[in-house]
PDB file of N, CA and C in Angstrom:
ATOM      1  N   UNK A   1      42.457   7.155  11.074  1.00  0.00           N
ATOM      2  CA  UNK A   1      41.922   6.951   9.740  1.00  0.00           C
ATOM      3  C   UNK A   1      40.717   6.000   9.771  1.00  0.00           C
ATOM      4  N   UNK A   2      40.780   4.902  10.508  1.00  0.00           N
ATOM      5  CA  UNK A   2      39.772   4.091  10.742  1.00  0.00           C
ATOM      6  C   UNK A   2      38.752   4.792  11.713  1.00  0.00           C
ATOM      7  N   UNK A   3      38.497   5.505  12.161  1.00  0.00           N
ATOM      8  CA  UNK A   3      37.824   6.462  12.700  1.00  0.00           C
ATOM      9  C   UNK A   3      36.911   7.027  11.694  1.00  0.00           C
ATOM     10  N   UNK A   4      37.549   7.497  11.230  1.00  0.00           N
ATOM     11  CA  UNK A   4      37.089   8.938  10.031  1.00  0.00           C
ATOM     12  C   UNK A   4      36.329   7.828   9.497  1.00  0.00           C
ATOM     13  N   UNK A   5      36.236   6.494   8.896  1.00  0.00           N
ATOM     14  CA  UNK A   5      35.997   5.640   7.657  1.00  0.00           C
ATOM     15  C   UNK A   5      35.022   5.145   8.353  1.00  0.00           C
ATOM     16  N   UNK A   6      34.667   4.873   9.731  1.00  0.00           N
ATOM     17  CA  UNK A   6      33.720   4.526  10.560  1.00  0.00           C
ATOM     18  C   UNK A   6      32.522   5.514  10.845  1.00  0.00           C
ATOM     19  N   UNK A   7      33.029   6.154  10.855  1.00  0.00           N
ATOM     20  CA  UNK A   7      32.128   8.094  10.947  1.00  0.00           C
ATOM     21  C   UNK A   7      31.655   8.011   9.723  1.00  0.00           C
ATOM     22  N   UNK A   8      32.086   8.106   8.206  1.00  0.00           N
ATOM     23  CA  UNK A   8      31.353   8.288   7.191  1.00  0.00           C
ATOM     24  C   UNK A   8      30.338   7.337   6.558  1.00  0.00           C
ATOM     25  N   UNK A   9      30.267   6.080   7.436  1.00  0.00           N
ATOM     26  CA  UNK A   9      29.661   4.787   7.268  1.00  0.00           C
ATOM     27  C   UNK A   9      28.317   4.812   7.796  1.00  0.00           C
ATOM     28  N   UNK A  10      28.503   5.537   9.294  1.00  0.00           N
ATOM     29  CA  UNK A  10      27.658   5.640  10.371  1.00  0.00           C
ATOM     30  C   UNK A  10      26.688   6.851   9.362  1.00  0.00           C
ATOM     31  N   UNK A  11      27.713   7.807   8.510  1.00  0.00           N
ATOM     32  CA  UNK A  11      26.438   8.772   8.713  1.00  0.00           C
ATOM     33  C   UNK A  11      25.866   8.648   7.622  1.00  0.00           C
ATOM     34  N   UNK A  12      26.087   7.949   6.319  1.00  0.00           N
ATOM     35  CA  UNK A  12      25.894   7.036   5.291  1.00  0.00           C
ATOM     36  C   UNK A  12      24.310   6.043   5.609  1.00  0.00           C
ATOM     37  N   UNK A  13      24.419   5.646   6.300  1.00  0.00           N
ATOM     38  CA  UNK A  13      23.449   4.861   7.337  1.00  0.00           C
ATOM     39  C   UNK A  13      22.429   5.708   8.131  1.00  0.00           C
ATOM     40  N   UNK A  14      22.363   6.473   8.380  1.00  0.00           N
ATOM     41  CA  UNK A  14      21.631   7.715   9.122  1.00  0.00           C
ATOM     42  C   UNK A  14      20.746   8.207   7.785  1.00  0.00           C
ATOM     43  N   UNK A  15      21.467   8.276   7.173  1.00  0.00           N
ATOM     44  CA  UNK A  15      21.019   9.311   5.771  1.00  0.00           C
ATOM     45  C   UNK A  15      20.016   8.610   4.867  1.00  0.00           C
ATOM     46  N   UNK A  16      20.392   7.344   4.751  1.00  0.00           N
ATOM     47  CA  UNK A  16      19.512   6.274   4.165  1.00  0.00           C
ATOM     48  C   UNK A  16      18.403   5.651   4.845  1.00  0.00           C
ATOM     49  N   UNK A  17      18.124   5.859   6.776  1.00  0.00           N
ATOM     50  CA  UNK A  17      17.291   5.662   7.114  1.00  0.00           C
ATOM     51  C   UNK A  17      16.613   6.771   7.251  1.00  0.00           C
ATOM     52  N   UNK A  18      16.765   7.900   7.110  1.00  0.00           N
ATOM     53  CA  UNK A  18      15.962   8.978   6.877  1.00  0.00           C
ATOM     54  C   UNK A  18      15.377   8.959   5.830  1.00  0.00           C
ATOM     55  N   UNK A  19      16.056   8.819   4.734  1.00  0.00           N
ATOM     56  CA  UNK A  19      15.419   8.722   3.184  1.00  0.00           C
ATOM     57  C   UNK A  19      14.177   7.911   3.095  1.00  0.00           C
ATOM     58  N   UNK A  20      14.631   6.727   3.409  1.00  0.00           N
ATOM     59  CA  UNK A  20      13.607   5.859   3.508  1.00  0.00           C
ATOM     60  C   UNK A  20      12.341   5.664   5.141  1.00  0.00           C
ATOM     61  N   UNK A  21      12.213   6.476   5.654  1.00  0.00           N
ATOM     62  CA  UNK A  21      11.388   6.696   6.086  1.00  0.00           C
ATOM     63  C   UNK A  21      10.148   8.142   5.776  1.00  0.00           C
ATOM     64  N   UNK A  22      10.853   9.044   4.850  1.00  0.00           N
ATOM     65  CA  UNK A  22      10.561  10.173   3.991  1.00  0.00           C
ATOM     66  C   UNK A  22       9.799   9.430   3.191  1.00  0.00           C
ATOM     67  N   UNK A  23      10.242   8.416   2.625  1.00  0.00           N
ATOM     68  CA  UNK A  23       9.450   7.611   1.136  1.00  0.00           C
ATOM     69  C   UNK A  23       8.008   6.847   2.124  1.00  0.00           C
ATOM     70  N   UNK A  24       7.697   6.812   3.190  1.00  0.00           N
ATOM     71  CA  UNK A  24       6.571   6.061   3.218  1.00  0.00           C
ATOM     72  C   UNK A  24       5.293   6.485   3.443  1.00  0.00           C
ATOM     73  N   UNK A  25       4.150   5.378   3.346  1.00  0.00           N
ATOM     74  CA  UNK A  25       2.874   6.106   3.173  1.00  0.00           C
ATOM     75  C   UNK A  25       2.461   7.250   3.709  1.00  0.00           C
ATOM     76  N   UNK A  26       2.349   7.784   2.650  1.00  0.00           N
ATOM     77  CA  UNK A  26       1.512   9.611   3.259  1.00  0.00           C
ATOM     78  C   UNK A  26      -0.227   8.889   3.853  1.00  0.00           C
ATOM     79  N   UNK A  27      -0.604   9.925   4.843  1.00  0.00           N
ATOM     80  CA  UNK A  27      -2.443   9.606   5.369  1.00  0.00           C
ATOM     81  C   UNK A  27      -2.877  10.328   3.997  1.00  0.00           C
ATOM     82  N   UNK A  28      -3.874  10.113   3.630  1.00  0.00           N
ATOM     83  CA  UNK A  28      -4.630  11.002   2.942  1.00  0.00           C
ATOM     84  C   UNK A  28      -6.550  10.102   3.254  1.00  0.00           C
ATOM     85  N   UNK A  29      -6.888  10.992   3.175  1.00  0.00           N
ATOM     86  CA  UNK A  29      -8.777  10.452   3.479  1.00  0.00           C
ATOM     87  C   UNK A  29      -9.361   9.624   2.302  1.00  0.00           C
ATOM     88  N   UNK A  30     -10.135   8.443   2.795  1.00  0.00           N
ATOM     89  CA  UNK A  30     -10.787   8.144   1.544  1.00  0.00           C
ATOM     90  C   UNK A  30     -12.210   7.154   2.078  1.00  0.00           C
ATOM     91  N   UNK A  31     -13.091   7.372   1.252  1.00  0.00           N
ATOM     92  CA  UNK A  31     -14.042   6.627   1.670  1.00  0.00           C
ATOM     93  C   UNK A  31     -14.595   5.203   1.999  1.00  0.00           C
ATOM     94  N   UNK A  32     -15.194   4.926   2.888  1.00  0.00           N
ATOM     95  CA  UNK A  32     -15.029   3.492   3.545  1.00  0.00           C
ATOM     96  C   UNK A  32     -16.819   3.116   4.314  1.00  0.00           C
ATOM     97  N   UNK A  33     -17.606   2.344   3.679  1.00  0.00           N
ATOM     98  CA  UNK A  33     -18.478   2.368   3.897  1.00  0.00           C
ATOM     99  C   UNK A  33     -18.758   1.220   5.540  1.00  0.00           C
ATOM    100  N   UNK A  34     -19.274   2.272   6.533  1.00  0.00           N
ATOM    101  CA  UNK A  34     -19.069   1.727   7.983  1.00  0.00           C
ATOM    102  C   UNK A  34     -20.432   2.184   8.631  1.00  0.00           C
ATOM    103  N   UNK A  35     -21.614   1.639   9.029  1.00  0.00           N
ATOM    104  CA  UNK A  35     -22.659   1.786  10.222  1.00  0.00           C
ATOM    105  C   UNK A  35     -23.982   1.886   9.043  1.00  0.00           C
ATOM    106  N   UNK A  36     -23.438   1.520   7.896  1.00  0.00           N
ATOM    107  CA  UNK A  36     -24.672   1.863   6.789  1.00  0.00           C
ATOM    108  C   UNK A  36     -24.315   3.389   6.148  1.00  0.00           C
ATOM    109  N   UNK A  37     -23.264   3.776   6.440  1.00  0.00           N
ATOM    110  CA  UNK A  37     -23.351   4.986   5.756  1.00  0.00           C
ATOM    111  C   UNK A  37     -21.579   5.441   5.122  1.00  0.00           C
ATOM    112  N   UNK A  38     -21.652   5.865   4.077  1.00  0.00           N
ATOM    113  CA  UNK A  38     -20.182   6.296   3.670  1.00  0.00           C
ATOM    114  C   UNK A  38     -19.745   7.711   4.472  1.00  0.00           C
ATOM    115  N   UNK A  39     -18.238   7.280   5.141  1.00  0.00           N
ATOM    116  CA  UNK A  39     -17.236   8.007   5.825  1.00  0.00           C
ATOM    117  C   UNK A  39     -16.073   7.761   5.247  1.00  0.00           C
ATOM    118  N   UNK A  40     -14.947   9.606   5.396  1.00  0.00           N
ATOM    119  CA  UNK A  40     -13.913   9.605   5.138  1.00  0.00           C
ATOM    120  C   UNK A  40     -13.305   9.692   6.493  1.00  0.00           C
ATOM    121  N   UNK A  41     -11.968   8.548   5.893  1.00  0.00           N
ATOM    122  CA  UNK A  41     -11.058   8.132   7.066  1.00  0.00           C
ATOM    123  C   UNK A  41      -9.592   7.806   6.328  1.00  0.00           C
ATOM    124  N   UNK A  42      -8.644   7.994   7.765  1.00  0.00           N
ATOM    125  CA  UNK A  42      -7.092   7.500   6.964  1.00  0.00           C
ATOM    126  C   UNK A  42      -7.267   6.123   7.084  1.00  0.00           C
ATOM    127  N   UNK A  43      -6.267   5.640   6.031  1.00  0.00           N
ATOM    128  CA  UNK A  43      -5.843   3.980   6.085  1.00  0.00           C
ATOM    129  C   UNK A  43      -5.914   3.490   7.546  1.00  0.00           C
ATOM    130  N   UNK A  44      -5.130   4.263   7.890  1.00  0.00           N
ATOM    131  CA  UNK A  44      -4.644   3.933   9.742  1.00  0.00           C
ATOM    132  C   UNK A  44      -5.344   3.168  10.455  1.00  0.00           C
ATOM    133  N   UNK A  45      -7.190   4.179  10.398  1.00  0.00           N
ATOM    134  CA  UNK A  45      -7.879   3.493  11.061  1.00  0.00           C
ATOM    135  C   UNK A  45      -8.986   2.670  10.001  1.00  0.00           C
ATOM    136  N   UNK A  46      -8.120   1.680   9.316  1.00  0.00           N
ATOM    137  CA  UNK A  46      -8.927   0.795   8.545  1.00  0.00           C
ATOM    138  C   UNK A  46      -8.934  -0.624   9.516  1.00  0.00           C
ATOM    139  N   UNK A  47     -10.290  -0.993   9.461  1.00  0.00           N
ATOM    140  CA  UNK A  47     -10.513  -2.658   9.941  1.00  0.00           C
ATOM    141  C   UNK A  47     -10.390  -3.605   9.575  1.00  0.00           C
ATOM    142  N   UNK A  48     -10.429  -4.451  10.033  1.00  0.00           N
ATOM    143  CA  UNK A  48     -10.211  -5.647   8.581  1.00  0.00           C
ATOM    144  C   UNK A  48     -11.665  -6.756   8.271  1.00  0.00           C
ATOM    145  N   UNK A  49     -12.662  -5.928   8.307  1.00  0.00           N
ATOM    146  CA  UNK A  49     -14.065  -5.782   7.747  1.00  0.00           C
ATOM    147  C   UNK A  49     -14.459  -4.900   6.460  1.00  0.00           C
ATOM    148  N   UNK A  50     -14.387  -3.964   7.027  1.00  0.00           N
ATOM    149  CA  UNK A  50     -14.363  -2.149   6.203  1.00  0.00           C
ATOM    150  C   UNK A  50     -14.577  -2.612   4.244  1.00  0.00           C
ATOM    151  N   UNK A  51     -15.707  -2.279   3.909  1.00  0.00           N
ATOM    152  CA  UNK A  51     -15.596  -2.196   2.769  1.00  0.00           C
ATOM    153  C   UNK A  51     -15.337  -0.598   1.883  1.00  0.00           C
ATOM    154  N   UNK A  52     -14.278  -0.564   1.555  1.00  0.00           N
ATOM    155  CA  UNK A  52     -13.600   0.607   0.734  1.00  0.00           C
ATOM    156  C   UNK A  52     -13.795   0.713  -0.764  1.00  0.00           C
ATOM    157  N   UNK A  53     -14.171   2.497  -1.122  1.00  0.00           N
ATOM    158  CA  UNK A  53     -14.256   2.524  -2.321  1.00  0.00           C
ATOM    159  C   UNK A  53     -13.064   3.243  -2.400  1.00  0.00           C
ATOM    160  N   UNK A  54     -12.234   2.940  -3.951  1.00  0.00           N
ATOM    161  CA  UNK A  54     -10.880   3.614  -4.566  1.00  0.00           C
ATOM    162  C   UNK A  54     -10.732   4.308  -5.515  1.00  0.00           C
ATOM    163  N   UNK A  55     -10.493   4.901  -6.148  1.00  0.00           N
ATOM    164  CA  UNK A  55     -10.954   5.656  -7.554  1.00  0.00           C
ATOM    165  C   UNK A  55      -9.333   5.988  -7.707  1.00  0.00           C
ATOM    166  N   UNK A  56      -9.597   6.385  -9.494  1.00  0.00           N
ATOM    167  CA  UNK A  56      -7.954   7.025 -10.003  1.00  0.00           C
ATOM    168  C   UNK A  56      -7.358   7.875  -8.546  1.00  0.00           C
ATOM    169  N   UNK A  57      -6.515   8.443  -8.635  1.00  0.00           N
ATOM    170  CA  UNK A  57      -6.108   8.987  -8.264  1.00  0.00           C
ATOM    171  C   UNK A  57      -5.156   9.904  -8.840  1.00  0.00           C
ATOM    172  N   UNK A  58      -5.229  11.116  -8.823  1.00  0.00           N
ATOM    173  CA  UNK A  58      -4.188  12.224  -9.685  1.00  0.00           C
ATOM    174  C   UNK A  58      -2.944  12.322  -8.816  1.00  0.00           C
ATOM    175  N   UNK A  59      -2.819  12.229  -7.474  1.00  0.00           N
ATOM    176  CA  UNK A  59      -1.774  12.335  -6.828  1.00  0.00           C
ATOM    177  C   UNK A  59      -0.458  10.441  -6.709  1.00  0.00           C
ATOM    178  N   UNK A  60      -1.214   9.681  -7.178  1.00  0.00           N
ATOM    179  CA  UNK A  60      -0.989   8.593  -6.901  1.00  0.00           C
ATOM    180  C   UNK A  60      -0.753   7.657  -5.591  1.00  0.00           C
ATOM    181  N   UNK A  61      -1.689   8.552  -4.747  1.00  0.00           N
ATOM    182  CA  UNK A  61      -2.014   7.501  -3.411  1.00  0.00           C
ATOM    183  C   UNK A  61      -1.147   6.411  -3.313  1.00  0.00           C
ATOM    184  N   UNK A  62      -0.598   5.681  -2.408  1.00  0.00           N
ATOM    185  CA  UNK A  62      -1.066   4.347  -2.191  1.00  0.00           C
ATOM    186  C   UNK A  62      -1.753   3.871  -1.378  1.00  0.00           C
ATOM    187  N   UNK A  63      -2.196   2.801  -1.491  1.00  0.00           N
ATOM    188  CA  UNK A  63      -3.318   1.806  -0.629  1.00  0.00           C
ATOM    189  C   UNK A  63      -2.632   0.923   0.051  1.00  0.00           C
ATOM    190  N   UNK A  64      -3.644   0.333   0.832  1.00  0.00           N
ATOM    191  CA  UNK A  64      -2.958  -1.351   1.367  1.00  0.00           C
ATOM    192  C   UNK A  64      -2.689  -2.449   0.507  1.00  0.00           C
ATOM    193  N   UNK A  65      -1.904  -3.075   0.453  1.00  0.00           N
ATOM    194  CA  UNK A  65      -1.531  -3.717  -0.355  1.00  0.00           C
ATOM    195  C   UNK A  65      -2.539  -5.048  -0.188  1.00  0.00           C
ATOM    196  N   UNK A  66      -3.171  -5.313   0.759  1.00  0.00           N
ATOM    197  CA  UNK A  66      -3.588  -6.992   1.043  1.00  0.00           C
ATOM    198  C   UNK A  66      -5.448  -6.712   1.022  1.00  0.00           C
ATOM    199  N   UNK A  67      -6.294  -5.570  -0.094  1.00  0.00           N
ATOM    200  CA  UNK A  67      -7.006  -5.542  -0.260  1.00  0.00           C
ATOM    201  C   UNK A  67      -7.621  -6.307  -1.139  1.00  0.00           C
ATOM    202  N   UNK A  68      -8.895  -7.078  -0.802  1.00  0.00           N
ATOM    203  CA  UNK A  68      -9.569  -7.752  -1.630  1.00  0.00           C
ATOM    204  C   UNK A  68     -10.568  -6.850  -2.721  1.00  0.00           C
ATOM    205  N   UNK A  69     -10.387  -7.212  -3.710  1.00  0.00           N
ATOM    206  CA  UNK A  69     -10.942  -6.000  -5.080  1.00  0.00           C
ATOM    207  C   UNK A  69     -12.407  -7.276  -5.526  1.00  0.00           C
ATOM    208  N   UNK A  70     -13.417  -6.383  -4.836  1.00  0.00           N
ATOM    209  CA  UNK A  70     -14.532  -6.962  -5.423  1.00  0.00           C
ATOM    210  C   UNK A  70     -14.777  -6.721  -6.906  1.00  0.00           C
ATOM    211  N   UNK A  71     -14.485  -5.591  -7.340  1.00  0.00           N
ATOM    212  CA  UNK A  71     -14.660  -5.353  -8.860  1.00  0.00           C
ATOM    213  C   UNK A  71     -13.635  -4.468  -9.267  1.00  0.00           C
ATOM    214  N   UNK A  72     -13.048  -4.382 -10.402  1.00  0.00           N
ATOM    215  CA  UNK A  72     -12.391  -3.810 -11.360  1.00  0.00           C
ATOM    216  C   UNK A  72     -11.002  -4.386 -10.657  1.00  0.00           C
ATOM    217  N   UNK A  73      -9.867  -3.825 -11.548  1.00  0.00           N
ATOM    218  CA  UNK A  73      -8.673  -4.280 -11.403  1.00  0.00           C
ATOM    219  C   UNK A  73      -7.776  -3.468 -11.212  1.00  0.00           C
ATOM    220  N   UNK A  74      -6.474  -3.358 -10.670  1.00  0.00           N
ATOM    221  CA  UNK A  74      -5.328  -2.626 -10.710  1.00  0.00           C
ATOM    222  C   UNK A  74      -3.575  -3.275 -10.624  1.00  0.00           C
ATOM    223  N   UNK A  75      -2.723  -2.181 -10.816  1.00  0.00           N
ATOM    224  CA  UNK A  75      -1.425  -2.398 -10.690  1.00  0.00           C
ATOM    225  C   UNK A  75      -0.733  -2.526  -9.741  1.00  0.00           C
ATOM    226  N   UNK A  76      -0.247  -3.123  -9.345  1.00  0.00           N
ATOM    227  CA  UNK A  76       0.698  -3.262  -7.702  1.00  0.00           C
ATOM    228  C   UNK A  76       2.097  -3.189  -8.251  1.00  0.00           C
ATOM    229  N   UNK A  77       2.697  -2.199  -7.381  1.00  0.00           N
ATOM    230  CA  UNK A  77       3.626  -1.933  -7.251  1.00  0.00           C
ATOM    231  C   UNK A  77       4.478  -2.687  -6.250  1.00  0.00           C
ATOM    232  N   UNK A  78       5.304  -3.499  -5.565  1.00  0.00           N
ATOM    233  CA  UNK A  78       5.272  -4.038  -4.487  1.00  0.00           C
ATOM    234  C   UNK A  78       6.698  -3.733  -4.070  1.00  0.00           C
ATOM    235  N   UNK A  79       7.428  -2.789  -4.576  1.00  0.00           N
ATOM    236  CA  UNK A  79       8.640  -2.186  -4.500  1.00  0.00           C
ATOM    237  C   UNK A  79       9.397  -2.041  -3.095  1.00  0.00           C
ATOM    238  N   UNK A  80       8.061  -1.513  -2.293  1.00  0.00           N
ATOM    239  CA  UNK A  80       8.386  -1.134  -1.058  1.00  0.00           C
ATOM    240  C   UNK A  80       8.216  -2.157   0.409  1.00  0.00           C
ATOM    241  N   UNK A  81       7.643  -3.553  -0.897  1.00  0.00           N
ATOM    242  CA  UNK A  81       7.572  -4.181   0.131  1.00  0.00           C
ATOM    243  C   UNK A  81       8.791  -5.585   0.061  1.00  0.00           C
ATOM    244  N   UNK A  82       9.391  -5.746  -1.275  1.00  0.00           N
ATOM    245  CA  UNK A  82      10.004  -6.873  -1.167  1.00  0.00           C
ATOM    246  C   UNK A  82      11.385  -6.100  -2.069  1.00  0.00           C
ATOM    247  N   UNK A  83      11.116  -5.137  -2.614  1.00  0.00           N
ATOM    248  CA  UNK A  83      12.083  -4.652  -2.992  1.00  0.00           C
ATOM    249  C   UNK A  83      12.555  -4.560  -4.884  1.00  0.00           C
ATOM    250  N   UNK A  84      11.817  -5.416  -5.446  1.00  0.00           N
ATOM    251  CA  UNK A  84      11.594  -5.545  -6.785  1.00  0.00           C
ATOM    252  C   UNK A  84      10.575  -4.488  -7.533  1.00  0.00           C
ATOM    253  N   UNK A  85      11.042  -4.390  -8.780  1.00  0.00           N
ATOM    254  CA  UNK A  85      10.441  -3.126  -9.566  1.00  0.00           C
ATOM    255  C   UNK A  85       9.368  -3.757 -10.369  1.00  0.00           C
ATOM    256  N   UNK A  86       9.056  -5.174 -10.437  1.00  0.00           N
ATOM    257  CA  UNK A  86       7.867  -5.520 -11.632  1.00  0.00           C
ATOM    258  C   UNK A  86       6.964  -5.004 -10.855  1.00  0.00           C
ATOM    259  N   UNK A  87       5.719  -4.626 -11.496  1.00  0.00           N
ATOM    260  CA  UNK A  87       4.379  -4.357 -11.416  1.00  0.00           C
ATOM    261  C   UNK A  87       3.682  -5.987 -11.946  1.00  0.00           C
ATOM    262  N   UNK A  88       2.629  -6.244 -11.247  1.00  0.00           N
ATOM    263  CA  UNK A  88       1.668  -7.169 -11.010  1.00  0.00           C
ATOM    264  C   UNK A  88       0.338  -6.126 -11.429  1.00  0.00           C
ATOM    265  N   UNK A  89      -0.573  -7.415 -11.949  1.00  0.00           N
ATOM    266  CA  UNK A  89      -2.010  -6.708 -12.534  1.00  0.00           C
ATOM    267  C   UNK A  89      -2.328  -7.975 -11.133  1.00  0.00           C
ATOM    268  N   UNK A  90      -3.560  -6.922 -10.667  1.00  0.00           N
ATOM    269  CA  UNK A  90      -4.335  -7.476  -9.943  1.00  0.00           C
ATOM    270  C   UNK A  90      -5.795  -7.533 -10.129  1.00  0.00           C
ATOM    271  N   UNK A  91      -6.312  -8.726 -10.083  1.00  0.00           N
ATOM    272  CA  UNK A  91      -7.905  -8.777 -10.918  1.00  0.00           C
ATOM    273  C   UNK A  91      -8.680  -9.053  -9.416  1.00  0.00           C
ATOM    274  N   UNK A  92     -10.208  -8.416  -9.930  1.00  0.00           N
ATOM    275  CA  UNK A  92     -11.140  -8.566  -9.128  1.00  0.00           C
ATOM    276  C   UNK A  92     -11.500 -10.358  -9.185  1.00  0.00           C
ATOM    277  N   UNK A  93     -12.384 -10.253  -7.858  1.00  0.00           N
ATOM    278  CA  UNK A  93     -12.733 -11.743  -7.389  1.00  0.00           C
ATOM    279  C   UNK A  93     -14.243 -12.180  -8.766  1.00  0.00           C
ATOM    280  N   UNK A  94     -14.729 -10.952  -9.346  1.00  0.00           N
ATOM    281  CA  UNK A  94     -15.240 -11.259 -10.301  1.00  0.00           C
ATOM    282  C   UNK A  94     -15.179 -12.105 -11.259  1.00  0.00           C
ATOM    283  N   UNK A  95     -13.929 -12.788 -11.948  1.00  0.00           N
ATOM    284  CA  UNK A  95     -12.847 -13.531 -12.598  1.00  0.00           C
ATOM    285  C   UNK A  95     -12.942 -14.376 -12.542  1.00  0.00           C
ATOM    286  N   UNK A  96     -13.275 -14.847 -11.282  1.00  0.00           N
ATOM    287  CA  UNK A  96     -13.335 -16.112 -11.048  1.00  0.00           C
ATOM    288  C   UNK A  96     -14.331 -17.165 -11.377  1.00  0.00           C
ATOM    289  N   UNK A  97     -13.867 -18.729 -11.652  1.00  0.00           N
ATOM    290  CA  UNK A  97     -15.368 -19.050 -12.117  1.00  0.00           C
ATOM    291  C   UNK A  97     -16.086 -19.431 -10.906  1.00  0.00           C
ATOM    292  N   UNK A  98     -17.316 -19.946 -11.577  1.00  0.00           N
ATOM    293  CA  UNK A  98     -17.931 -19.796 -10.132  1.00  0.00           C
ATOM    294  C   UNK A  98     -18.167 -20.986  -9.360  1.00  0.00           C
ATOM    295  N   UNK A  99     -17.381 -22.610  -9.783  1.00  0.00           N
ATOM    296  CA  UNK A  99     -17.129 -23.313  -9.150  1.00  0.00           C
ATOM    297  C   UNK A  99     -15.936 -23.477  -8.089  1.00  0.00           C
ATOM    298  N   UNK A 100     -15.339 -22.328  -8.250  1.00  0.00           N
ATOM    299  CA  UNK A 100     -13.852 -22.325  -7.594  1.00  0.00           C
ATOM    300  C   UNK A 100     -13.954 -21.563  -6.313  1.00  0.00           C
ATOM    301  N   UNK A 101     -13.246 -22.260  -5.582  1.00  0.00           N
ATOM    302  CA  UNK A 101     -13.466 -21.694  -3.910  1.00  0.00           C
ATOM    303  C   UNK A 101     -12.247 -20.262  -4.072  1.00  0.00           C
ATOM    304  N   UNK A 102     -12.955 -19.390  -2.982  1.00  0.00           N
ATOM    305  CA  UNK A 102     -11.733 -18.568  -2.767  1.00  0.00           C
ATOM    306  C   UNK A 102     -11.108 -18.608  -1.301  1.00  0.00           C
ATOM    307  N   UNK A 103     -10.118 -18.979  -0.926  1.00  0.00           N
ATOM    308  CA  UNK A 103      -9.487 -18.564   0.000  1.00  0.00           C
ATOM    309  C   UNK A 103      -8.714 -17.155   0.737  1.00  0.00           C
ATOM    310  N   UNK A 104      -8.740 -16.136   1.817  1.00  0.00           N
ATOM    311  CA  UNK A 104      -8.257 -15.207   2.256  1.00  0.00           C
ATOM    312  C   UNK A 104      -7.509 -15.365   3.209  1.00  0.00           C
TER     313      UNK A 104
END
């Protein structure tokens, strides 16, 4: 009996790391301005230079989460990273006044 209850635990556990590896970032292409000229590329091979443009999205993409937003603003979801459902507004560095240092 403790067998059987060990078996349905194990595969309980199997099932949920499948799930949740199903749920993570899809590649999809997006533009990233690199050598003086705009190229489409996956996240994957993003630098941590790379200035990126983002637009709506109809499919609902996600992005990297630790992008600096020179202009306009958006919603973060951070669900997948700490596990909580609030959404955060995230504002561009625009906002800021202009005696205030920024740190990255």
């Amino acid at each position: 009996m403790l067998a059987i209850f060990e078996m349905l635990i194990v595969k309980q556990q199997v099932m949920n790391i499948t799930m949740i590896r199903n749920m993570g970032n899809k590649r999809y292409p997006f533009n990233i301005y690199r050598n003086k000229k705009w190229v489409k590329i996956n996240f994957d091979q993003l630098l941590f230079d790379n200035l990126v443009t983002i637009g709506r999205s109809l499919n609902n993409n996600n992005v990297p989460y630790d992008l600096l937003l020179l202009r306009g603003s958006c919603i973060l979801d951070k669900s997948m990273l700490k596990g909580g459902s609030v959404s955060q507004m995230k504002e561009s560095i625009q906002t800021l006044e202009p005696n205030r240092y920024f740190y990255y």
